[in-house]
PDB file of N, CA and C in Angstrom:
ATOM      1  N   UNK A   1      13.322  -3.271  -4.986  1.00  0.00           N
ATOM      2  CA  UNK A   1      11.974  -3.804  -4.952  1.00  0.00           C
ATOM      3  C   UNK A   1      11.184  -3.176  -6.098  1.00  0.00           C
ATOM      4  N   UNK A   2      10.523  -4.156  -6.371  1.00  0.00           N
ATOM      5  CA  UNK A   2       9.897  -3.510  -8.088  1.00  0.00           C
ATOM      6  C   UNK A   2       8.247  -2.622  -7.445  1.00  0.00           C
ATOM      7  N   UNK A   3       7.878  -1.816  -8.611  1.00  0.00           N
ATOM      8  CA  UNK A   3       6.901  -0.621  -7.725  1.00  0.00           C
ATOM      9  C   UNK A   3       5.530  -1.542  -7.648  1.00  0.00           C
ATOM     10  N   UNK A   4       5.304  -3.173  -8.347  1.00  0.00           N
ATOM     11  CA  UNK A   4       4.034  -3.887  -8.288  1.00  0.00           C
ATOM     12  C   UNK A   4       4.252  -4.394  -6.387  1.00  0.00           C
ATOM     13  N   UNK A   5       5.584  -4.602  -6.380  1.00  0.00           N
ATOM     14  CA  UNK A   5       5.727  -5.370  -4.876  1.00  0.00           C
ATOM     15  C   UNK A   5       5.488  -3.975  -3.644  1.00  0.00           C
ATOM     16  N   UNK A   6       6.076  -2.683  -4.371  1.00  0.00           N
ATOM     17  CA  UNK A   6       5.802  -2.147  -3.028  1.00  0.00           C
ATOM     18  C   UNK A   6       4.234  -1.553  -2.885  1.00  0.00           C
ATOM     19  N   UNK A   7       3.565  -1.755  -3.951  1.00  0.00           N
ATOM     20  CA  UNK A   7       2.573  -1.094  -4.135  1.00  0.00           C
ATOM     21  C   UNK A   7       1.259  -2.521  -3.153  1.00  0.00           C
ATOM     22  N   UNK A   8       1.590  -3.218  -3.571  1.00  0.00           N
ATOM     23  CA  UNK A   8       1.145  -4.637  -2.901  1.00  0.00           C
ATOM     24  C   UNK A   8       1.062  -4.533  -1.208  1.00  0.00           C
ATOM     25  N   UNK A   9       2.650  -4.433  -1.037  1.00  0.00           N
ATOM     26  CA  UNK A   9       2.754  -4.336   0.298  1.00  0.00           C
ATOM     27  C   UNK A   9       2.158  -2.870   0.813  1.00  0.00           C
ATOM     28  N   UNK A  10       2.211  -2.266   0.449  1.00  0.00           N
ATOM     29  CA  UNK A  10       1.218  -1.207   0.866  1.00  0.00           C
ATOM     30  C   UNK A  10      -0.145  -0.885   0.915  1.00  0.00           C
ATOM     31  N   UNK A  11      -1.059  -1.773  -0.169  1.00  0.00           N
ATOM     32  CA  UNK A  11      -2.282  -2.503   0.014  1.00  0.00           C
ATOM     33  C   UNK A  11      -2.575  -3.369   1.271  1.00  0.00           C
ATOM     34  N   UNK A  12      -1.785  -4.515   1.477  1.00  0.00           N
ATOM     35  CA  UNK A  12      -1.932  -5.293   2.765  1.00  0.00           C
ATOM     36  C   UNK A  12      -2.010  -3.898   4.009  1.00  0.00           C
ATOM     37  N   UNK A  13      -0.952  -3.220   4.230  1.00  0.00           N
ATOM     38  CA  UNK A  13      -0.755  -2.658   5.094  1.00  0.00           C
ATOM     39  C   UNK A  13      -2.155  -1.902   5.428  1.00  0.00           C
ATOM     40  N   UNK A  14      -3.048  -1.336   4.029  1.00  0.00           N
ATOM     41  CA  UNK A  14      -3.583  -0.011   4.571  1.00  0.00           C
ATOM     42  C   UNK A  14      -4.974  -0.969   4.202  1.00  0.00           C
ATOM     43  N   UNK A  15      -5.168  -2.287   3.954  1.00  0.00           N
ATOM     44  CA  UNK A  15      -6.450  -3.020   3.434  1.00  0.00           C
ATOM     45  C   UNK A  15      -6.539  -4.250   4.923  1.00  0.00           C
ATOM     46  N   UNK A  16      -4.968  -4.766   5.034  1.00  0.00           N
ATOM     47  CA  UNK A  16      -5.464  -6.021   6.114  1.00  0.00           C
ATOM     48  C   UNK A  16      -4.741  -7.018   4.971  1.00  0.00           C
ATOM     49  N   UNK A  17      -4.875  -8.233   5.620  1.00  0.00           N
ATOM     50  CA  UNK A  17      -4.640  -9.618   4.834  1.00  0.00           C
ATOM     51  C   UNK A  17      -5.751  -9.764   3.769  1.00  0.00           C
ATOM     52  N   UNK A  18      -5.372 -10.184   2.629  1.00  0.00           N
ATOM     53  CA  UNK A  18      -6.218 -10.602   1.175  1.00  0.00           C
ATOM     54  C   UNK A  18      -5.851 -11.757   0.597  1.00  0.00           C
ATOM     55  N   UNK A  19      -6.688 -12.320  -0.185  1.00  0.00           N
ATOM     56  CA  UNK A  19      -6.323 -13.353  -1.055  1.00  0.00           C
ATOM     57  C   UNK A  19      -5.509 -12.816  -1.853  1.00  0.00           C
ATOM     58  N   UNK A  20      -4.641 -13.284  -2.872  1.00  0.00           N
ATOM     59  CA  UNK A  20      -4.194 -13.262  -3.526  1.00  0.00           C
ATOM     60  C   UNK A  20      -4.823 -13.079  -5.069  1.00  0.00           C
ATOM     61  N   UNK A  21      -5.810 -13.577  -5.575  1.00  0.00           N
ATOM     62  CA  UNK A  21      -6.878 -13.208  -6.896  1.00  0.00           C
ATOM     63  C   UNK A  21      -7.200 -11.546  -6.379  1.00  0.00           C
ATOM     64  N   UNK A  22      -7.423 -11.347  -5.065  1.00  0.00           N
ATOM     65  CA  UNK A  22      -8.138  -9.877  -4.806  1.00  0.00           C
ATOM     66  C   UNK A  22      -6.256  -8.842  -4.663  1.00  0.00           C
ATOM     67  N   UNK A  23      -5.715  -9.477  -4.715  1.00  0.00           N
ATOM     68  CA  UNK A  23      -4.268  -8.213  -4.901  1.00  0.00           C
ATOM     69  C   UNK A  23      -4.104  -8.421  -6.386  1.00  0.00           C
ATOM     70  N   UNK A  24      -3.681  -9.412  -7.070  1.00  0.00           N
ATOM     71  CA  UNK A  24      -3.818  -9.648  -9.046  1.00  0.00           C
ATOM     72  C   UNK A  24      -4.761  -8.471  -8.930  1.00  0.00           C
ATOM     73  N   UNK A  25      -5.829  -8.385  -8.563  1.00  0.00           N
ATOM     74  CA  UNK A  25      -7.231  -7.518  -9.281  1.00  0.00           C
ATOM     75  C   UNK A  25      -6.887  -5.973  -8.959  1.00  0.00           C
ATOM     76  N   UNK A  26      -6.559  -6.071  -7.300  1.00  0.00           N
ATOM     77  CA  UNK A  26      -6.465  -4.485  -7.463  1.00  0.00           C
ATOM     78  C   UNK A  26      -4.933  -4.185  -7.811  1.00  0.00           C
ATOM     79  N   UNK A  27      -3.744  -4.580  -7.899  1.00  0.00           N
ATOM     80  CA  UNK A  27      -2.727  -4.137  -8.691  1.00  0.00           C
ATOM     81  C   UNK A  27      -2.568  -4.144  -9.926  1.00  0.00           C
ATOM     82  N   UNK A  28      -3.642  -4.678 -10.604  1.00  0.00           N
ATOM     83  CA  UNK A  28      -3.680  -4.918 -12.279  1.00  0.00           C
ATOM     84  C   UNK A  28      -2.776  -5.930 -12.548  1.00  0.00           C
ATOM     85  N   UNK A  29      -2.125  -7.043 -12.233  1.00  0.00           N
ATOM     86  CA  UNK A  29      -1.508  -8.298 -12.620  1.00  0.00           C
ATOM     87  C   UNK A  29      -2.672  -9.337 -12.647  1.00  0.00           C
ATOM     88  N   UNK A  30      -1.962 -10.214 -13.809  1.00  0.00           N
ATOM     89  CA  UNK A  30      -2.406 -11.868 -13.377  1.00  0.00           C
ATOM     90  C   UNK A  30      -2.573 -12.319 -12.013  1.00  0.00           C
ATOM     91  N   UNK A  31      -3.515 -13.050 -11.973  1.00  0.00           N
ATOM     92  CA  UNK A  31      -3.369 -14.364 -11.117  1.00  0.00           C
ATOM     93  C   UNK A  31      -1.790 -14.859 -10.833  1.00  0.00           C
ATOM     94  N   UNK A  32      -1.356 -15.349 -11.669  1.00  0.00           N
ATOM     95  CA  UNK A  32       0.303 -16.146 -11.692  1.00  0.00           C
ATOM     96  C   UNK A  32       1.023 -15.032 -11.234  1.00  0.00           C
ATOM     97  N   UNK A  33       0.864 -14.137 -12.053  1.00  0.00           N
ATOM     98  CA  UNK A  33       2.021 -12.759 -11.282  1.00  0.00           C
ATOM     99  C   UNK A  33       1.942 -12.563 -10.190  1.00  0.00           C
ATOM    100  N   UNK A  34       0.961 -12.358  -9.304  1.00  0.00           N
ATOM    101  CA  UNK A  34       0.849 -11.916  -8.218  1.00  0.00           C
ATOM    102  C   UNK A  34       1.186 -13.548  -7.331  1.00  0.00           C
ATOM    103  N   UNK A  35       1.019 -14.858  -7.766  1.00  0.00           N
ATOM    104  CA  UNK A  35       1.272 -16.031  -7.014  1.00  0.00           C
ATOM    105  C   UNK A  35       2.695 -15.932  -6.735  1.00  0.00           C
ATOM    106  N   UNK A  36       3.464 -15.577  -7.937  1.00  0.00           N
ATOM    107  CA  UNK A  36       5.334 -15.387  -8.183  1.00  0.00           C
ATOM    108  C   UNK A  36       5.496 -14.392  -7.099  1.00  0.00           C
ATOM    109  N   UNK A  37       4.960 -13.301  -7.280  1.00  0.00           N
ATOM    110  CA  UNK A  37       5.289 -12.003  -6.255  1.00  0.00           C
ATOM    111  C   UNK A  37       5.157 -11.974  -5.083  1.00  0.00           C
ATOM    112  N   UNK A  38       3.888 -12.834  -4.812  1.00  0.00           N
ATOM    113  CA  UNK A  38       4.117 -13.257  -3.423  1.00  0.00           C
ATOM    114  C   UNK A  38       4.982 -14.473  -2.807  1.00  0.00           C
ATOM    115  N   UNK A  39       5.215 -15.063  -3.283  1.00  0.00           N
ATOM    116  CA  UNK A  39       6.190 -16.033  -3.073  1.00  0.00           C
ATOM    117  C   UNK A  39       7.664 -15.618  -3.046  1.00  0.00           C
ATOM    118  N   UNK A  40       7.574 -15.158  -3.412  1.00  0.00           N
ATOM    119  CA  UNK A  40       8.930 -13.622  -3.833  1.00  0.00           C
ATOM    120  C   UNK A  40       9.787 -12.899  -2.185  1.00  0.00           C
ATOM    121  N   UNK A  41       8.098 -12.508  -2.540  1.00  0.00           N
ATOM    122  CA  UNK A  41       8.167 -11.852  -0.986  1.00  0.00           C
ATOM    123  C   UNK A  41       7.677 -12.634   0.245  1.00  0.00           C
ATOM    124  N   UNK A  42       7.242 -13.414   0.173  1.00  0.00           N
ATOM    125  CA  UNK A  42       7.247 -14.479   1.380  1.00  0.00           C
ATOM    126  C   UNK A  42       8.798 -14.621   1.480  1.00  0.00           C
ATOM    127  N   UNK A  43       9.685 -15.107   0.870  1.00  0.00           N
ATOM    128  CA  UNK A  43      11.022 -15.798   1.021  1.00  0.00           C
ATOM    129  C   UNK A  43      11.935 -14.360   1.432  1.00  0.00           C
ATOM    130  N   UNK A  44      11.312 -13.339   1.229  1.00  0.00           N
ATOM    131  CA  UNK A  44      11.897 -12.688   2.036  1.00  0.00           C
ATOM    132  C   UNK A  44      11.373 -12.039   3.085  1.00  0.00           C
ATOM    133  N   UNK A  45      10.652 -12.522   3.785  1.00  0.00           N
ATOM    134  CA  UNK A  45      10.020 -12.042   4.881  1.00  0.00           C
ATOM    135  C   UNK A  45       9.231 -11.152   5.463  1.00  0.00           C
ATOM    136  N   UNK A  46       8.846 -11.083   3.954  1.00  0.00           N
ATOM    137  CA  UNK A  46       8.274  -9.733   4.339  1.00  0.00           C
ATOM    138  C   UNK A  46       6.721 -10.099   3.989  1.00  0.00           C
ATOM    139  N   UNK A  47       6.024 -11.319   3.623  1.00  0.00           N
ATOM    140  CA  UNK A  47       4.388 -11.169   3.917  1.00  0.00           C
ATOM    141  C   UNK A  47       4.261 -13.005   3.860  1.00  0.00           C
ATOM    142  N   UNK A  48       3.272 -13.187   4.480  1.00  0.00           N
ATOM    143  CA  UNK A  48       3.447 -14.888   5.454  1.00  0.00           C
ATOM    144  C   UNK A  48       1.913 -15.170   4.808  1.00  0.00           C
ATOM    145  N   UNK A  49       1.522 -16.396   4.387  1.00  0.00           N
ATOM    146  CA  UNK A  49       0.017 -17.237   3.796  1.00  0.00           C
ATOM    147  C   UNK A  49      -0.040 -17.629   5.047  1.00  0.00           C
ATOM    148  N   UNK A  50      -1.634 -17.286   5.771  1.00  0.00           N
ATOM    149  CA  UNK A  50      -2.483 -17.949   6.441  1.00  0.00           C
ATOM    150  C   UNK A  50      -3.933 -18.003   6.372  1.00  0.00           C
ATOM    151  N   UNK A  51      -4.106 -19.157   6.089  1.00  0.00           N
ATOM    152  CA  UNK A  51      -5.701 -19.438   6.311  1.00  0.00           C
ATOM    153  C   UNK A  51      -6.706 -18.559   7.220  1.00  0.00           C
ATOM    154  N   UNK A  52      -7.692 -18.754   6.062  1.00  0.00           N
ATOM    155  CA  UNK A  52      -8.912 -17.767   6.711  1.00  0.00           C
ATOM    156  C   UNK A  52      -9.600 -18.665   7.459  1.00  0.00           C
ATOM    157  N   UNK A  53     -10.016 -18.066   8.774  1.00  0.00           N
ATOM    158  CA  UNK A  53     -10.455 -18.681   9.460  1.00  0.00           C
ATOM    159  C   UNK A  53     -11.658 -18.572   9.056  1.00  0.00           C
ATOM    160  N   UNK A  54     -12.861 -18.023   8.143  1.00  0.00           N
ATOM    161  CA  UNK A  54     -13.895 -18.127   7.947  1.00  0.00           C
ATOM    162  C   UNK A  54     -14.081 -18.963   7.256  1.00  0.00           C
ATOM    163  N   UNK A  55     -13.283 -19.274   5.969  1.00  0.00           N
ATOM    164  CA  UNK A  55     -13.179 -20.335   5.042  1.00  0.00           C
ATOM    165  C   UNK A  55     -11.499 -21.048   5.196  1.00  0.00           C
ATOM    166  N   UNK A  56     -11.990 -22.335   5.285  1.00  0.00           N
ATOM    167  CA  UNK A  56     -10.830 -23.031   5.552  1.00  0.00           C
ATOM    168  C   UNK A  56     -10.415 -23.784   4.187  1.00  0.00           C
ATOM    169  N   UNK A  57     -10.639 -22.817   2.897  1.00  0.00           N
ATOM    170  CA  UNK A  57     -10.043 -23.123   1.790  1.00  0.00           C
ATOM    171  C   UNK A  57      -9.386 -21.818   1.579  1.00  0.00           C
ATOM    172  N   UNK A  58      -9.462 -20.946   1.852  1.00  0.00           N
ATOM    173  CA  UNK A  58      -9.406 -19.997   1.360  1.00  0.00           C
ATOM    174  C   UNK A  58      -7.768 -19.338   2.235  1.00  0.00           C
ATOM    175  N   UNK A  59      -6.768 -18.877   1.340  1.00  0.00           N
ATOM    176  CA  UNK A  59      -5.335 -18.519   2.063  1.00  0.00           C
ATOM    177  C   UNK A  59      -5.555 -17.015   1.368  1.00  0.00           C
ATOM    178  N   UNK A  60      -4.812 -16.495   2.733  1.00  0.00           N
ATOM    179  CA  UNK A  60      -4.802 -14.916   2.898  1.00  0.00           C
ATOM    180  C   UNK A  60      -3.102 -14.729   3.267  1.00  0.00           C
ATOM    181  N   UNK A  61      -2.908 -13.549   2.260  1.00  0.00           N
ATOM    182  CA  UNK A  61      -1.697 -12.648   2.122  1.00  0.00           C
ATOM    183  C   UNK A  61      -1.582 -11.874   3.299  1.00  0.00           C
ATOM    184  N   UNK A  62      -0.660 -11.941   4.257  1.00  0.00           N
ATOM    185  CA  UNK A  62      -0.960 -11.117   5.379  1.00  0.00           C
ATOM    186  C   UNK A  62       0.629 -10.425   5.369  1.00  0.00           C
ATOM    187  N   UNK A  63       0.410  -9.169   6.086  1.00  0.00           N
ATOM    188  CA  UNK A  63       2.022  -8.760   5.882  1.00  0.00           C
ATOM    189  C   UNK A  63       2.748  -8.946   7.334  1.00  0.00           C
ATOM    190  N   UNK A  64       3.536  -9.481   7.560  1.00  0.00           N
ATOM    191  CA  UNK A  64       5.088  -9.638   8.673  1.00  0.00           C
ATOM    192  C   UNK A  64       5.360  -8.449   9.310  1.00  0.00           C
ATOM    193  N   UNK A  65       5.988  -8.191  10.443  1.00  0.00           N
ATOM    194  CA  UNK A  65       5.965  -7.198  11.023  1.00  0.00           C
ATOM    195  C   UNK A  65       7.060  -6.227  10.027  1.00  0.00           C
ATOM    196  N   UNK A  66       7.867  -7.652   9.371  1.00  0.00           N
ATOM    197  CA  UNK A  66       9.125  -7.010   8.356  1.00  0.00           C
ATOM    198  C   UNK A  66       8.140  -6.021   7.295  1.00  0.00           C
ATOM    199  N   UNK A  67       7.461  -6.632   6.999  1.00  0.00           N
ATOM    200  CA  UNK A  67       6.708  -5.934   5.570  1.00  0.00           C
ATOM    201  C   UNK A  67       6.493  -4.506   6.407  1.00  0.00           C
ATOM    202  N   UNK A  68       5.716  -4.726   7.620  1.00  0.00           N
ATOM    203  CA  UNK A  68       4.732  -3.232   7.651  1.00  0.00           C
ATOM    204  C   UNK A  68       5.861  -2.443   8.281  1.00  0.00           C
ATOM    205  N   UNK A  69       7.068  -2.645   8.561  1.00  0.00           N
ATOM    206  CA  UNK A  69       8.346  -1.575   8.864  1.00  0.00           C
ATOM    207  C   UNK A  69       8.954  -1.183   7.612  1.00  0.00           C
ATOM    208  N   UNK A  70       8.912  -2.463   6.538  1.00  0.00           N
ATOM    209  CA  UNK A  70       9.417  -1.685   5.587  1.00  0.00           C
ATOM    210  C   UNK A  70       8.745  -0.652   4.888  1.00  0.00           C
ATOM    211  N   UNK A  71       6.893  -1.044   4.532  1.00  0.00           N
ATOM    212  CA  UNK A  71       5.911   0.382   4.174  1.00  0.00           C
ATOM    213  C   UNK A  71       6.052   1.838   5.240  1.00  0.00           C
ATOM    214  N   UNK A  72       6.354   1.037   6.595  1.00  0.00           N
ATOM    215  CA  UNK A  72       6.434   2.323   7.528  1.00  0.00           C
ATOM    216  C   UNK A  72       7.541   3.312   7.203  1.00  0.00           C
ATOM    217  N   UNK A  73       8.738   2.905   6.564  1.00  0.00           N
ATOM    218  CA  UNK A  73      10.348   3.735   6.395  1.00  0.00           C
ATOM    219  C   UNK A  73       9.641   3.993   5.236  1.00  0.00           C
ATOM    220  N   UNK A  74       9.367   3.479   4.316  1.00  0.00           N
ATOM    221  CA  UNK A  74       9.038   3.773   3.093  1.00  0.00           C
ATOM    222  C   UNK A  74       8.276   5.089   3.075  1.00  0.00           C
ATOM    223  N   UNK A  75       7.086   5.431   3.586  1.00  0.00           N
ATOM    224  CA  UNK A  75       6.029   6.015   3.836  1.00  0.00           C
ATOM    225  C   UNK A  75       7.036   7.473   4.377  1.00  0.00           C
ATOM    226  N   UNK A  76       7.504   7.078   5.275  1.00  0.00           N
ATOM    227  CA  UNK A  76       8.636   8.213   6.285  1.00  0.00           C
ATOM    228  C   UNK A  76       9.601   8.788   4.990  1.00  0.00           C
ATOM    229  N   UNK A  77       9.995   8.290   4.745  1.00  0.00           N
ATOM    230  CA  UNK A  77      11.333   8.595   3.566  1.00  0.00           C
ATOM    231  C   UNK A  77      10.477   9.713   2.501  1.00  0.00           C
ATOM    232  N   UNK A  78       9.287   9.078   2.064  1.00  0.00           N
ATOM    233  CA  UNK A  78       8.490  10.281   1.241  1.00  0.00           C
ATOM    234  C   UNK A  78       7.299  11.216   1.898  1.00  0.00           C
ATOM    235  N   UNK A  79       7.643  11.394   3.417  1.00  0.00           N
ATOM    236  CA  UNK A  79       7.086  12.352   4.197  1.00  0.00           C
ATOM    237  C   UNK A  79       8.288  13.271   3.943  1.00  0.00           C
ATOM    238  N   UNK A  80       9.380  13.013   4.383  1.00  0.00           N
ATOM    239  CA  UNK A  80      10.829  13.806   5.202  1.00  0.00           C
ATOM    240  C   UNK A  80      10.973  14.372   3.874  1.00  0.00           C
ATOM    241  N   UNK A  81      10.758  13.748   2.389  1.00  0.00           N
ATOM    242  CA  UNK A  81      11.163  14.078   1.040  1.00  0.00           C
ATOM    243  C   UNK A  81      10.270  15.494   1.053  1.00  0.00           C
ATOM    244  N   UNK A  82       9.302  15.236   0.630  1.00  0.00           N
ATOM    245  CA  UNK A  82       8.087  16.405   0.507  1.00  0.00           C
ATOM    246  C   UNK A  82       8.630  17.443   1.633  1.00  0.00           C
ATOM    247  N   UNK A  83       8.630  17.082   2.640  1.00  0.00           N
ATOM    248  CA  UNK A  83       8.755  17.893   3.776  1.00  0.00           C
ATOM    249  C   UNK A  83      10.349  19.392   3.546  1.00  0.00           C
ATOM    250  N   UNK A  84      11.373  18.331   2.658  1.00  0.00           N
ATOM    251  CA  UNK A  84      12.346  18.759   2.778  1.00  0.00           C
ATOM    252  C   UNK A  84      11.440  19.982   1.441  1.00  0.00           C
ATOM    253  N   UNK A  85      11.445  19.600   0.268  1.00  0.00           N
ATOM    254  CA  UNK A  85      10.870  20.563  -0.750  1.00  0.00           C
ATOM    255  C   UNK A  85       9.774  21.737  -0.121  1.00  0.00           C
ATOM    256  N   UNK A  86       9.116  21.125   0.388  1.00  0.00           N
ATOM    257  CA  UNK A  86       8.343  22.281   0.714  1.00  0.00           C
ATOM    258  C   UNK A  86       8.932  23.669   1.927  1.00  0.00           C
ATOM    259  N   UNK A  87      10.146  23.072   2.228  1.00  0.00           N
ATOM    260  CA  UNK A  87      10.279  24.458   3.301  1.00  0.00           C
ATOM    261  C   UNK A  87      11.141  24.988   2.048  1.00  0.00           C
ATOM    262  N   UNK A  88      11.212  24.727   0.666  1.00  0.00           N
ATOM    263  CA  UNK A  88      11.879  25.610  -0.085  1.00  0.00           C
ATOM    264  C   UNK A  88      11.378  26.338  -0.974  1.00  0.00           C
ATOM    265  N   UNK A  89       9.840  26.115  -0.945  1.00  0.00           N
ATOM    266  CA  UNK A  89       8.886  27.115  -1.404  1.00  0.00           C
ATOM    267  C   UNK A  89       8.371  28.436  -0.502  1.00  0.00           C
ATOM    268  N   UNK A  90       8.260  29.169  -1.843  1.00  0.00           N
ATOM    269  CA  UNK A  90       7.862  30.457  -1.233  1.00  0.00           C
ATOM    270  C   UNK A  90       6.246  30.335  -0.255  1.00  0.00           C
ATOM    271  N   UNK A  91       6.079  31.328   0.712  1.00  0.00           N
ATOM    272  CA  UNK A  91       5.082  31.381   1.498  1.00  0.00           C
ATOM    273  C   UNK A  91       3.891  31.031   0.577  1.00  0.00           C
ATOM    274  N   UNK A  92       3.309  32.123  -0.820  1.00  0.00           N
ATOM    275  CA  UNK A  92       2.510  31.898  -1.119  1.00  0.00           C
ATOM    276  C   UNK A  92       1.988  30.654  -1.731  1.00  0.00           C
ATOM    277  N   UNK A  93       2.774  29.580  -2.171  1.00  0.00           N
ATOM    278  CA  UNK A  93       2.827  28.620  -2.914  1.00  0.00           C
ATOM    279  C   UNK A  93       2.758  27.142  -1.955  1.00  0.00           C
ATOM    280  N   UNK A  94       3.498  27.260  -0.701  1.00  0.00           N
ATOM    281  CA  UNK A  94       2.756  26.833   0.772  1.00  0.00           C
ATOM    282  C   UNK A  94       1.393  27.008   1.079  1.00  0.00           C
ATOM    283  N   UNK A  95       0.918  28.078   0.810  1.00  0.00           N
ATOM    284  CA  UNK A  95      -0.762  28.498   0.798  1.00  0.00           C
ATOM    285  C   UNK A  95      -1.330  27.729   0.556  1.00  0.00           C
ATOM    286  N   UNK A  96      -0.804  27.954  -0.982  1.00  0.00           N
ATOM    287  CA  UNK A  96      -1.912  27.119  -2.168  1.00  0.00           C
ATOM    288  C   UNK A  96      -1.811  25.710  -1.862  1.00  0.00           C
ATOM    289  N   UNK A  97      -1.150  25.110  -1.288  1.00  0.00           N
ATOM    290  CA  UNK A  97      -0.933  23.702  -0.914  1.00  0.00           C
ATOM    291  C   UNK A  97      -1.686  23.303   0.021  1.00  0.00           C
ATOM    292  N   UNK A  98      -1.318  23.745   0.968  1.00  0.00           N
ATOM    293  CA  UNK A  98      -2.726  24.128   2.068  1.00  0.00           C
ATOM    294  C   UNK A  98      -4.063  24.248   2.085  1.00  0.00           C
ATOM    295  N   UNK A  99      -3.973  25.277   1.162  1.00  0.00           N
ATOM    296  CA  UNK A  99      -5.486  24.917   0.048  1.00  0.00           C
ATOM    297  C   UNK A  99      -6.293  24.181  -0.639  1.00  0.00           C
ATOM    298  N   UNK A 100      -5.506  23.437  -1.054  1.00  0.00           N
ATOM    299  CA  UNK A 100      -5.271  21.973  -1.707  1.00  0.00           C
ATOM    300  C   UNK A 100      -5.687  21.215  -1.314  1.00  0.00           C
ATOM    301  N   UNK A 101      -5.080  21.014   0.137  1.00  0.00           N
ATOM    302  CA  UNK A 101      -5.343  19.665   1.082  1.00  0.00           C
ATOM    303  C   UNK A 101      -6.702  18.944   1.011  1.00  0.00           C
ATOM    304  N   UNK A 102      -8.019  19.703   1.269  1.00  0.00           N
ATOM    305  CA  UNK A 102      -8.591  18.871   1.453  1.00  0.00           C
ATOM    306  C   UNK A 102      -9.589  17.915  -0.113  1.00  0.00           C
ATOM    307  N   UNK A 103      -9.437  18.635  -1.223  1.00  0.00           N
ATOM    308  CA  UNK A 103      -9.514  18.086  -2.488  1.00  0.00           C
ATOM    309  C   UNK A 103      -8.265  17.303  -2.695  1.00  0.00           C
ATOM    310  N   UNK A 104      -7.522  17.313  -1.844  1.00  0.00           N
ATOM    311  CA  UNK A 104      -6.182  15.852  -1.763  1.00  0.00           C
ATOM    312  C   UNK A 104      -6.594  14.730  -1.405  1.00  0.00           C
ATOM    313  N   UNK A 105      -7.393  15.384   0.182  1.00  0.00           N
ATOM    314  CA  UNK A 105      -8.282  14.000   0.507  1.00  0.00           C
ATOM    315  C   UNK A 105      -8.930  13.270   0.166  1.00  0.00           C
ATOM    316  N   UNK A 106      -9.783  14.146  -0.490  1.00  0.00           N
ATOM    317  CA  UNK A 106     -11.103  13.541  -1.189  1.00  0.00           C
ATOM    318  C   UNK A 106     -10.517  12.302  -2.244  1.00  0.00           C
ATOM    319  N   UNK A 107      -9.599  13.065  -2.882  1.00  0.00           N
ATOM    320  CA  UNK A 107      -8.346  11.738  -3.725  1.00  0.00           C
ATOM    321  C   UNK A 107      -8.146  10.884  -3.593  1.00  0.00           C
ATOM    322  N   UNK A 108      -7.574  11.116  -2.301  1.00  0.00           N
ATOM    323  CA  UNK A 108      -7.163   9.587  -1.677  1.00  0.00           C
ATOM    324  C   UNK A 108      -8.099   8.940  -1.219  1.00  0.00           C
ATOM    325  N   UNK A 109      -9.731   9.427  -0.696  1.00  0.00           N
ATOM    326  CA  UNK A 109     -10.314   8.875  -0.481  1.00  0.00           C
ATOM    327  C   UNK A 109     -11.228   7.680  -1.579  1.00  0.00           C
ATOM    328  N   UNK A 110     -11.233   8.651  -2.415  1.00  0.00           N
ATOM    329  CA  UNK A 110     -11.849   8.029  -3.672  1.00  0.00           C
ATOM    330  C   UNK A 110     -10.766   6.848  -4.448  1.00  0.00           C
ATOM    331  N   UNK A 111      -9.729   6.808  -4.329  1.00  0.00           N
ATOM    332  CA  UNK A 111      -8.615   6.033  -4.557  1.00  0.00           C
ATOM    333  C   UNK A 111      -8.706   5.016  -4.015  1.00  0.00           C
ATOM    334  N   UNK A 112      -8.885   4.875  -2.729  1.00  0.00           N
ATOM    335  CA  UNK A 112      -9.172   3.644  -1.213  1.00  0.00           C
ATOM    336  C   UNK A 112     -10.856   3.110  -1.745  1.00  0.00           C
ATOM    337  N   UNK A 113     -11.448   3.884  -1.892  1.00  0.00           N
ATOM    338  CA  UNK A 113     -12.805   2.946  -2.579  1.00  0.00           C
ATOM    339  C   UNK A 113     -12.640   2.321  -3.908  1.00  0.00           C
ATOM    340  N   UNK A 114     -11.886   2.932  -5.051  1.00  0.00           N
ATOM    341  CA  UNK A 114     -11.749   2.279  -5.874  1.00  0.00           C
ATOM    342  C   UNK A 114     -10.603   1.180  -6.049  1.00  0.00           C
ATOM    343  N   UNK A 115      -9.807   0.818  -4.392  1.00  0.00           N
ATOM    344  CA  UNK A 115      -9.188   0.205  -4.606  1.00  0.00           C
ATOM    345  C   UNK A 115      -9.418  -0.993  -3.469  1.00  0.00           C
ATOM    346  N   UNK A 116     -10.442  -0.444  -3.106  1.00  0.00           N
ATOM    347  CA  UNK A 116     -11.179  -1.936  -2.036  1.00  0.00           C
ATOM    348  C   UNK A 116     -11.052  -1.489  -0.822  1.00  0.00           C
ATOM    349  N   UNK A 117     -10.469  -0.210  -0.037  1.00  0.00           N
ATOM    350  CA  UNK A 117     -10.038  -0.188   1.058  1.00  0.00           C
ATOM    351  C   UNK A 117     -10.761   0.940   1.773  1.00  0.00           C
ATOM    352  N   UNK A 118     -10.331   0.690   3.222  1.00  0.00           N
ATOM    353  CA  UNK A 118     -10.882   1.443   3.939  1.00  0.00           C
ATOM    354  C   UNK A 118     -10.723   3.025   3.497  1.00  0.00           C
ATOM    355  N   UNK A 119     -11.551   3.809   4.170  1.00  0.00           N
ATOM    356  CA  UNK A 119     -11.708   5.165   4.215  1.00  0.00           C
ATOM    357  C   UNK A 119     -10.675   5.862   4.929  1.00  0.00           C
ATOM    358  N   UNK A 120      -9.880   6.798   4.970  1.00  0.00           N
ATOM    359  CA  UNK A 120      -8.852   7.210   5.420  1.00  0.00           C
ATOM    360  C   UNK A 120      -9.467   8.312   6.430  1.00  0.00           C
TER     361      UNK A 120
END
């Protein structure tokens, strides 16, 4: 899976269903790219077009239960990763990580606003 598709599917997951012009925008592709990519991944099951019920012109990218298991292993695989590295650091360097954390947040938080999404 190429890193625009998993990065996509991981938008739906942590944003909700979107149009398609609003995933082009926040993944940095075209319009057309992101029409191909989702179509891509529709045929494989992993994110389904349904109409917005507010506007009945308007079709929304929504992800399949397939999609949000595959962000879920995905997500797991680079928990267990980190997880494995870090019990191979020394105590003090665990600290500093620890330390870290919450200017991590703030990261990710500021990341999720500049990328349309909720607050973590």
């Amino acid at each position: 899976m190429s890193v625009t598709s998993a990065a996509t599917l991981a938008t739906l997951h942590r944003t909700g269903p979107r149009r398609i012009t609003d995933l082009a925008a926040t993944e940095g592709v075209t319009q057309p790219a992101m029409t191909t990519l989702v179509r891509v991944m529709e045929e494989s099951g992993l994110v389904e077009r349904r109409g917005d019920p507010s506007d009945r012109r308007v079709t929304l990218v929504c992800l399949t239960e397939a999609g949000a298991s595959y962000v879920r292993t995905r997500h797991q695989a680079g928990v267990d990763a980190f997880a494995r590295l870090i019990d191979e650091l020394p105590d003090d360097e665990v600290e500093a990580l620890v330390a870290a954390l919450p200017a991590l947040a703030h990261l990710a938080e500021l990341e999720d606003r500049d990328r349309g999404g909720p607050k973590r």
